[in-house]
Protein backbone atom coordinates (compact mmCIF):
# COMPACT_ATOMS: atom_id res chain seq x y z
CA UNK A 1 13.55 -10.38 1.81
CA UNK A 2 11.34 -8.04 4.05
CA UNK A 3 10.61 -4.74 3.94
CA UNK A 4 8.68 -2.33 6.11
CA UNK A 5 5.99 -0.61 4.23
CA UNK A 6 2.31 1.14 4.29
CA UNK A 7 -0.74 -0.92 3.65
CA UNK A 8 -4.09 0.53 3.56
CA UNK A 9 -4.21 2.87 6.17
CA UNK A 10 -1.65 1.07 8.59
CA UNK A 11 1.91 2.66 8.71
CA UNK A 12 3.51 -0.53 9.90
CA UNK A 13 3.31 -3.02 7.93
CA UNK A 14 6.15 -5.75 6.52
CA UNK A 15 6.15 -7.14 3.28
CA UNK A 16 8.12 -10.39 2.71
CA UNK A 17 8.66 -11.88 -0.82
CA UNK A 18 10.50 -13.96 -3.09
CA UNK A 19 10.64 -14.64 -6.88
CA UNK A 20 7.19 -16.25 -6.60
CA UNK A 21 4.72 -15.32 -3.73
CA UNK A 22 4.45 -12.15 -0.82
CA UNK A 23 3.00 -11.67 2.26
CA UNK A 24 2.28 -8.56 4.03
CA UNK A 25 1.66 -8.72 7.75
CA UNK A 26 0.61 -5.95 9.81
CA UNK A 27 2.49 -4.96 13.04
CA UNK A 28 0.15 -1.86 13.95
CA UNK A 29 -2.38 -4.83 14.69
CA UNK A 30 -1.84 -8.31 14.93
CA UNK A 31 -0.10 -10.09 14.19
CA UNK A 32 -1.99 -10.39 11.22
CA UNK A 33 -1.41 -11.56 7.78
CA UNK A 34 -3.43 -9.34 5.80
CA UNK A 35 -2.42 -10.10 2.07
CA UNK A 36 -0.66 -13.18 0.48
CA UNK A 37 -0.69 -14.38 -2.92
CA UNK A 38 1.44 -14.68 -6.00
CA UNK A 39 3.74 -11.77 -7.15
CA UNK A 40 1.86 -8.88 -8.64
CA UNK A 41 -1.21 -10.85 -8.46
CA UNK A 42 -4.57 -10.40 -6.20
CA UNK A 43 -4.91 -11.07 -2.53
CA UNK A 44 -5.65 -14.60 -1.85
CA UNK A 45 -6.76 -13.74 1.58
CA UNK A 46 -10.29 -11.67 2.59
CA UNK A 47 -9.56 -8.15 3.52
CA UNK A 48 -12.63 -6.55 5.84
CA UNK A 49 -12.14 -2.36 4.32
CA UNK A 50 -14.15 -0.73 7.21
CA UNK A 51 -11.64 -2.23 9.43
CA UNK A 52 -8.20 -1.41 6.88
CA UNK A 53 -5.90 1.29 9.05
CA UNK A 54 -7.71 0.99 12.16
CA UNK A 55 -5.82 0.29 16.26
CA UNK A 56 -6.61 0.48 19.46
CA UNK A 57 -10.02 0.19 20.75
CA UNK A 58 -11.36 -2.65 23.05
CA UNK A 59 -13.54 -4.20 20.44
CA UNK A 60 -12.50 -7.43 18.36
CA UNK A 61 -12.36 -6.50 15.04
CA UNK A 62 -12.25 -8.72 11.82
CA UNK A 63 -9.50 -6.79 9.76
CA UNK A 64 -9.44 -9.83 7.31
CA UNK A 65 -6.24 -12.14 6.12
CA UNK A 66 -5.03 -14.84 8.94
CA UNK A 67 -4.68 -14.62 12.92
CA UNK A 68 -3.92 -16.81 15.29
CA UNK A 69 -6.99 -17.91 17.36
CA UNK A 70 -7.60 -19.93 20.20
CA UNK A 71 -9.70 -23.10 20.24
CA UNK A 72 -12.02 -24.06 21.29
CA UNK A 73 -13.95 -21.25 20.59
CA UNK A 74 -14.24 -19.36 23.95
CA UNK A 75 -14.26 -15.22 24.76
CA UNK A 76 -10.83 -15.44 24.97
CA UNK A 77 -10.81 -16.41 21.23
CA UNK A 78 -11.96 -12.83 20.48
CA UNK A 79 -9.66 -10.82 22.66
CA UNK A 80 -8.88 -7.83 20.38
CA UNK A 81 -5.56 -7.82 18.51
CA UNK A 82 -5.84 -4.48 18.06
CA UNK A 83 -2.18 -3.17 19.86
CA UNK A 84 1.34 -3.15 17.77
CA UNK A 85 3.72 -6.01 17.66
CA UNK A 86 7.07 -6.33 17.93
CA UNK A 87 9.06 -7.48 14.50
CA UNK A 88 12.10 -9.63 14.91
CA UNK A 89 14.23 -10.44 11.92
CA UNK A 90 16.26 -13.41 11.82
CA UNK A 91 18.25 -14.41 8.50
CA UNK A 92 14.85 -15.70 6.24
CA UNK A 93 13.02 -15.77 9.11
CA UNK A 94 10.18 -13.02 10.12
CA UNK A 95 8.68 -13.12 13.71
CA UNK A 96 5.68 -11.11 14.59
CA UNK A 97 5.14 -10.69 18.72
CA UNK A 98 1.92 -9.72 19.74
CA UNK A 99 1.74 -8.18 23.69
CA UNK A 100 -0.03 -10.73 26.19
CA UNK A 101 -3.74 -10.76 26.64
CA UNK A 102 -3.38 -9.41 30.26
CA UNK A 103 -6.93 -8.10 30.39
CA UNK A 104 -10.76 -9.50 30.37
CA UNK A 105 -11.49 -11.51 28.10
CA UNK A 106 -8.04 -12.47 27.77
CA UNK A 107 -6.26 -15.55 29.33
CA UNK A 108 -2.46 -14.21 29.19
CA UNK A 109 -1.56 -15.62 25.67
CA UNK A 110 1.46 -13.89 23.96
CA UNK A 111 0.28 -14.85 20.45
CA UNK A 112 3.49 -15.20 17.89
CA UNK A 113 3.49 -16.00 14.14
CA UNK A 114 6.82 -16.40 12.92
CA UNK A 115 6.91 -16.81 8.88
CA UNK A 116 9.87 -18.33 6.48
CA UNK A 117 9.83 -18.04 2.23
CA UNK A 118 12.06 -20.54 0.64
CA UNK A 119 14.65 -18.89 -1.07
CA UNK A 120 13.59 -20.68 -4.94
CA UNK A 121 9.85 -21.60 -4.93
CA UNK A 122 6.46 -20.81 -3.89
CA UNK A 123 6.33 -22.19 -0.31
CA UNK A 124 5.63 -20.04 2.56
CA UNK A 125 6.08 -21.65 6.09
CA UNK A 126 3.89 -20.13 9.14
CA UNK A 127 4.83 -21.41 12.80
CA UNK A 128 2.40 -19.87 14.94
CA UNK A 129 3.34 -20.05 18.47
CA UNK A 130 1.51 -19.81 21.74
CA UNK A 131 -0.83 -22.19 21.70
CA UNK A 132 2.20 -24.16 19.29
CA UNK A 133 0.91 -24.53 15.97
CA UNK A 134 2.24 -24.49 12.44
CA UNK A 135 1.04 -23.99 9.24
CA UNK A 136 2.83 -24.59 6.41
CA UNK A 137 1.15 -23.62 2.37
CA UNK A 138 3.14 -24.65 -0.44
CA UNK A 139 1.48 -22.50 -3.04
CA UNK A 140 1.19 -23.81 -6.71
CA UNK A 141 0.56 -26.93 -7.88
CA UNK A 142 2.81 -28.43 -10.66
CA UNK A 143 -0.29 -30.34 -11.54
CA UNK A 144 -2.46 -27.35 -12.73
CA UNK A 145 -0.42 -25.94 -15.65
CA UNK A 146 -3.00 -23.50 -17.00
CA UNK A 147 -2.36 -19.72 -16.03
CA UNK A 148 -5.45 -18.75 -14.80
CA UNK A 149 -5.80 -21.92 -12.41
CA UNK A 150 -4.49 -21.47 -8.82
CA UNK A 151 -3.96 -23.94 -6.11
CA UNK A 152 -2.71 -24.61 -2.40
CA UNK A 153 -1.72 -27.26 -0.65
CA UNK A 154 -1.97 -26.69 2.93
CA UNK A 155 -1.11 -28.86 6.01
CA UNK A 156 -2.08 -27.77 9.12
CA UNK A 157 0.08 -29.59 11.82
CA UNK A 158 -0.59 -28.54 15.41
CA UNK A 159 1.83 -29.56 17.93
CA UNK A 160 0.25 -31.21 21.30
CA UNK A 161 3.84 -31.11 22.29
CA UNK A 162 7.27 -30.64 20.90
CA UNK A 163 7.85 -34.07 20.11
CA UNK A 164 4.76 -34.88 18.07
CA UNK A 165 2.21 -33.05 15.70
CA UNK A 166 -0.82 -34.26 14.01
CA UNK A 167 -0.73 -33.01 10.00
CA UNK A 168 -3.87 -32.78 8.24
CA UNK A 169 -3.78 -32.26 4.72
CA UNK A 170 -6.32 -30.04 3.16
CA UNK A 171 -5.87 -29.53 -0.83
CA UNK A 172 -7.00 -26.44 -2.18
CA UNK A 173 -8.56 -25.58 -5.74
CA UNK A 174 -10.08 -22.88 -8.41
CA UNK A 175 -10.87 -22.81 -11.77
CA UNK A 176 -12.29 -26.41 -12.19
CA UNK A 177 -8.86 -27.96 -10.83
CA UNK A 178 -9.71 -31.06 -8.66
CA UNK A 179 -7.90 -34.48 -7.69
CA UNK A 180 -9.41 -37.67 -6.50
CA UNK A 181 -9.23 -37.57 -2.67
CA UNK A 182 -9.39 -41.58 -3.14
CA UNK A 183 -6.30 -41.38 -5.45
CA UNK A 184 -4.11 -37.81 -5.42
CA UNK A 185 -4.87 -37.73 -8.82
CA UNK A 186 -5.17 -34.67 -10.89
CA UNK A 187 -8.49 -34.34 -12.65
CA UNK A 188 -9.56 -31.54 -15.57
């Protein structure tokens, strides 16, 4: 489900949510996810506050939460996202347009993040398009049953084409949670 909201200054803002995690992204800037996490819980992502409600400008600003960047790391990587998006909704689907990077430093990118819950657990799929990229973060592991302990596992896969993608698991931990890289096993 998404809904347009407020968030911190920003008037345009879209939260999406199921029974288990939310995301907000902003589409006064962007597009940016600024907050994700579990229901009613804290922000799992770093929020910049001397940047929270700000557009327009020429200067790159931080903002916080996730963008979609351009590597290697060149000017272009820090053209400013600071102009709205356009929000398309599509059945469970949420896609998030920015304009194209038409001007210096700019190399005419239209950056898109499109963004899917499942319908019945914690997993929250990001497709981020232009360079093609995905990123997909099922959130919660099974394996750390205590209710203070938090955990992600997040594959980055970034598509070189259509056809193929490279997937590079990266596992994610806090409160003394930890598995064996050697084995996938869950250690306490």
């Amino acid at each position: 489900m998404m809904e347009r909201t407020t968030y911190r200054g920003w008037q345009n803002a879209y939260k999406l949510r199921n029974d288990h995690v939310q995301v907000i992204v902003l589409a006064d800037v962007g597009p940016r996810i600024i907050w994700y996490g579990f229901c009613d819980k804290e922000n799992e992502l770093h929020e910049v506050p001397a940047d929270a409600g700000l557009t327009g400008g020429k200067d790159f600003r931080l903002y916080g939460g996730h963008r979609l960047w351009v590597s290697p790391e060149l000017p272009g990587t820090y053209y400013p996202d600071n102009n709205r998006v356009v929000v398309n909704e599509n059945g469970d689907r949420a896609r998030f347009i920015a304009p194209p990077e038409s001007s210096p430093p700019g190399n005419d990118l239209q950056k898109e993040i499109a963004i899917t819950l499942a319908p019945a657990t914690s997993e929250v799929t990001i497709t981020q398009a232009r360079p093609l990229s995905a990123l997909a973060i099922p959130f919660g592991s099974p394996n750390c049953r205590s209710s203070s302990s938090l955990s992600a596992d997040i594959f980055f896969a970034t598509a070189k084409s259509l056809s193929r993608a490279e997937v590079f698991p990266i596992r994610c931990y806090r409160d003394g949670c930890e598995r064996d890289r050697a084995t996938g096993r869950h250690n306490q």
